[in-house]
Protein backbone atom coordinates (compact mmCIF):
# COMPACT_ATOMS: atom_id res chain seq x y z
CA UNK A 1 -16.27 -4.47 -19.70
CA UNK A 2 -12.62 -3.62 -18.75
CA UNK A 3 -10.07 -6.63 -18.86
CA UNK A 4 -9.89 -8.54 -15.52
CA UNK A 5 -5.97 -9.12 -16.42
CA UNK A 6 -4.28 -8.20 -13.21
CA UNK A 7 -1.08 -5.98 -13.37
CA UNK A 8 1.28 -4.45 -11.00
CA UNK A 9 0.75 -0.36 -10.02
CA UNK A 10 4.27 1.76 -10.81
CA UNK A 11 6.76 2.22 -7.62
CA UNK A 12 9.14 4.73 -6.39
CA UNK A 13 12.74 4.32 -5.95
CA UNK A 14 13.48 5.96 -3.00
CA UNK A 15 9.72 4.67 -1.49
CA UNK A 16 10.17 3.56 2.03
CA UNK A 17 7.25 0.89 1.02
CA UNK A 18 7.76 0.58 -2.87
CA UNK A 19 11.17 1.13 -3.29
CA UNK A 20 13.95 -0.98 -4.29
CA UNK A 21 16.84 2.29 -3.38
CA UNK A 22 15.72 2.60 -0.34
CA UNK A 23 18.21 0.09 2.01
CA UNK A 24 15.40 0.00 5.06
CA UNK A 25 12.45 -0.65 2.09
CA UNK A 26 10.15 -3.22 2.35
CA UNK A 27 10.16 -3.11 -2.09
CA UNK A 28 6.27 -3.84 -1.44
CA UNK A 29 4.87 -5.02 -4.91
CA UNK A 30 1.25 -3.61 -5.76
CA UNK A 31 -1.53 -5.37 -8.30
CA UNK A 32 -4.72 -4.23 -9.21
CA UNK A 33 -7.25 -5.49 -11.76
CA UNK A 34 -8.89 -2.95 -13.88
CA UNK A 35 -12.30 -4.87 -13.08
CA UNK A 36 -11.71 -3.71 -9.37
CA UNK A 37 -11.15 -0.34 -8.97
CA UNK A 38 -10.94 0.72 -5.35
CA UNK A 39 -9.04 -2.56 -4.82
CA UNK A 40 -5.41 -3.21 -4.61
CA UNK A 41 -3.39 -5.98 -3.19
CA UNK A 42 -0.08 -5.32 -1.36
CA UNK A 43 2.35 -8.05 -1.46
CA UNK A 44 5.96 -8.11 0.84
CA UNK A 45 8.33 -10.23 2.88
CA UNK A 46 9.30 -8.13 5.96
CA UNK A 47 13.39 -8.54 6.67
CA UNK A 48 15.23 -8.90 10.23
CA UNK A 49 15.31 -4.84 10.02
CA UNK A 50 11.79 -4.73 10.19
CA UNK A 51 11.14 -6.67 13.39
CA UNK A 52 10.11 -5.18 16.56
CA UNK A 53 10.15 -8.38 19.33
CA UNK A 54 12.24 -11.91 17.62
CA UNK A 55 11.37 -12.56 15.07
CA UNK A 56 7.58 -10.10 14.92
CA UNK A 57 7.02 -7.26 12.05
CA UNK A 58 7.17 -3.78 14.09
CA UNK A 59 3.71 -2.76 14.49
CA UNK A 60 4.68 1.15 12.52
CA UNK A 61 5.77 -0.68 9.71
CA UNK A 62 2.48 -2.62 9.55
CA UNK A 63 0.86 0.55 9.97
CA UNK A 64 2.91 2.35 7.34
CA UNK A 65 2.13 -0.86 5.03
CA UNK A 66 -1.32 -0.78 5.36
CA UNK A 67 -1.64 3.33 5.03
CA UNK A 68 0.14 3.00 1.47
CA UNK A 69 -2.73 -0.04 0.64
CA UNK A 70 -5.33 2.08 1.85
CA UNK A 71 -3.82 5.04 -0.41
CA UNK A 72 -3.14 2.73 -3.52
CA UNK A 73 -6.37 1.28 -3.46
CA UNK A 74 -7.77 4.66 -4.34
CA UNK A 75 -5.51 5.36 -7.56
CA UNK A 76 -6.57 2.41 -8.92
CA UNK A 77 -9.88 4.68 -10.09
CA UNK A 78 -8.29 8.06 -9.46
CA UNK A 79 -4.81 7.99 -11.54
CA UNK A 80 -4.03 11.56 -11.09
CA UNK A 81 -5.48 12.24 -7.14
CA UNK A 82 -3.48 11.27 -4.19
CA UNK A 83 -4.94 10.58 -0.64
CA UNK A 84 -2.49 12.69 2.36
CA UNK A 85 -3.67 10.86 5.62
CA UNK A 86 -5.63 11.99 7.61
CA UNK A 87 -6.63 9.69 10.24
CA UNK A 88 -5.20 5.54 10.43
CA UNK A 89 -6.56 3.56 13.15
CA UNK A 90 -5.37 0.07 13.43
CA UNK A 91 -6.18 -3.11 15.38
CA UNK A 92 -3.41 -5.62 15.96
CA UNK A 93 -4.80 -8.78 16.09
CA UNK A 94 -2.04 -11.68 15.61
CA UNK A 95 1.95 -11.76 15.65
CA UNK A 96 2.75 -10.72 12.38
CA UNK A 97 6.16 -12.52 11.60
CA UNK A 98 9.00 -11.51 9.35
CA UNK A 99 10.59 -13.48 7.01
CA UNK A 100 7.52 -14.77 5.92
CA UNK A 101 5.21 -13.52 2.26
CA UNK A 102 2.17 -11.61 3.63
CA UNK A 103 -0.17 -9.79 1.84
CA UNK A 104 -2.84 -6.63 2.13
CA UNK A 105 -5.76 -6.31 0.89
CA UNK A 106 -7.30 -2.79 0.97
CA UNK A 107 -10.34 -1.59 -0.08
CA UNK A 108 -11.97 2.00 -0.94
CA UNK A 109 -14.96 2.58 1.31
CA UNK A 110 -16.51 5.97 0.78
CA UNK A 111 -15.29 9.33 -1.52
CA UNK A 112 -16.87 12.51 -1.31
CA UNK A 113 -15.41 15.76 -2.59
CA UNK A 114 -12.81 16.37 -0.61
CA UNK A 115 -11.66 13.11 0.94
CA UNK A 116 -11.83 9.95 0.98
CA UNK A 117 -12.00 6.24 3.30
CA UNK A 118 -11.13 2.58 2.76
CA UNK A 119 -9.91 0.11 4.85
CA UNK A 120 -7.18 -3.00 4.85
CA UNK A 121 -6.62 -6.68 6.05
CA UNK A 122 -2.64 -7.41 6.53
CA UNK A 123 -2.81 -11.44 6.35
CA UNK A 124 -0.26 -14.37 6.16
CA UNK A 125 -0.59 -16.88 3.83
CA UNK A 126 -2.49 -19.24 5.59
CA UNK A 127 -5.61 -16.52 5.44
CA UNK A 128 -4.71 -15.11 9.27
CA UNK A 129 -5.85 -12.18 9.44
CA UNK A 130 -2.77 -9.91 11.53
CA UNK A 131 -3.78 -6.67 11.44
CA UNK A 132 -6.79 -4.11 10.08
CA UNK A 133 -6.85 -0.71 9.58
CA UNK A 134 -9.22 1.87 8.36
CA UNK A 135 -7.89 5.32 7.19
CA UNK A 136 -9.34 9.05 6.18
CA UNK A 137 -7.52 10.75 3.38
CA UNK A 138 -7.86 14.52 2.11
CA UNK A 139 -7.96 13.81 -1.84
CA UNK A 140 -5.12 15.73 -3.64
CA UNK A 141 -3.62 16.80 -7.01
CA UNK A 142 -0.18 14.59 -7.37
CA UNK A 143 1.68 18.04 -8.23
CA UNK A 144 0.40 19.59 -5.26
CA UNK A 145 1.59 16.89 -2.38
CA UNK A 146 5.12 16.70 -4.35
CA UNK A 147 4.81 20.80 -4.79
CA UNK A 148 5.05 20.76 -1.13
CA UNK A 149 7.25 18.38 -0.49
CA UNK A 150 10.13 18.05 -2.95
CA UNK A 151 12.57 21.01 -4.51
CA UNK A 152 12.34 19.19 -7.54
CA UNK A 153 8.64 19.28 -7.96
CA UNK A 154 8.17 15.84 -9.37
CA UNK A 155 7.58 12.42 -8.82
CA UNK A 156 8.75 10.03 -10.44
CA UNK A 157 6.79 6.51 -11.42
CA UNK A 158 8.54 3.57 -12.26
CA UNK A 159 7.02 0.64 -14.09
CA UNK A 160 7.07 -2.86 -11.86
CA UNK A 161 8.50 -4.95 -13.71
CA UNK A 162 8.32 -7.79 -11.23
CA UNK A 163 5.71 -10.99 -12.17
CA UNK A 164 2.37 -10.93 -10.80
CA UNK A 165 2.40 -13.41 -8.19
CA UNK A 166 -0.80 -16.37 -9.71
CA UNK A 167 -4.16 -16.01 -7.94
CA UNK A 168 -4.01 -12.20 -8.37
């Protein structure tokens, strides 16, 4: 049986979700547990800069939060396939506010061949739920998303070196 130890998945600078170089960034942190694969846990504090009304998360950074859960959850099993969306339909349910830790959870649903579904919860602390999502990916080769878009033709991981948060 694989360890249940949780640990956080690698970021990219320059990552408008994951990155800590990027100025606008929401420097999301990821953790899986090798015991869950298709599972990953998105953790963040959204800033003044992401707010839409006073004081309220814009609803396209919710939806660009919950797109990179959807797509993380699926590397946690497939370490060398990417998801390139497809289709993301969300549901806005509460205010989500800023300034405040909130987490998603996402989950992968179905995988065929060529593509695969999951879906997300983006909740606050107290367990309200904010916003859900469910997503369509075509499954890719890592080389051949940054192949098309990058001149360098890489992509480069960076280990997390942040704690995991207790109760992941």
């Amino acid at each position: 049986m694989a360890c249940s130890h949780p640990h956080n998945q690698p970021i990219n600078d320059q990552c408008f979700v994951c990155g800590f170089d990027n100025p606008a960034g929401l420097e999301a942190q990821f953790v899986e547990r090798d015991d869950e694969p298709g599972r990953v846990v998105g953790l963040f504090t959204p800033k003044p800069i992401h707010q839409s009304y006073p004081g309220r998360l814009h609803g396209g950074v919710a939806a660009a939060m919950c797109d990179e859960t959807i797509g993380r959850a699926f590397i946690t099993d497939h370490p060398d396939q990417w998801g390139v969306t497809m289709e993301l339909k969300l549901r806005y349910r509460k205010p989500t506010p800023i300034g405040e830790p909130l987490e998603v959870v996402g989950v992968i649903t179905k995988v065929t061949r060529r593509t695969f579904e999951g879906t997300c919860e983006l909740r606050r602390q107290d367990g309200t739920v904010c916003v859900t999502a469910e997503a369509t990916y075509m499954i890719l080769p890592v080389e051949r998303i940054v192949g098309e878009c990058s001149d360098e033709g890489s992509y480069v991981w960076e280990d997390d070196g942040r704690p995991v948060p207790d109760g992941e």
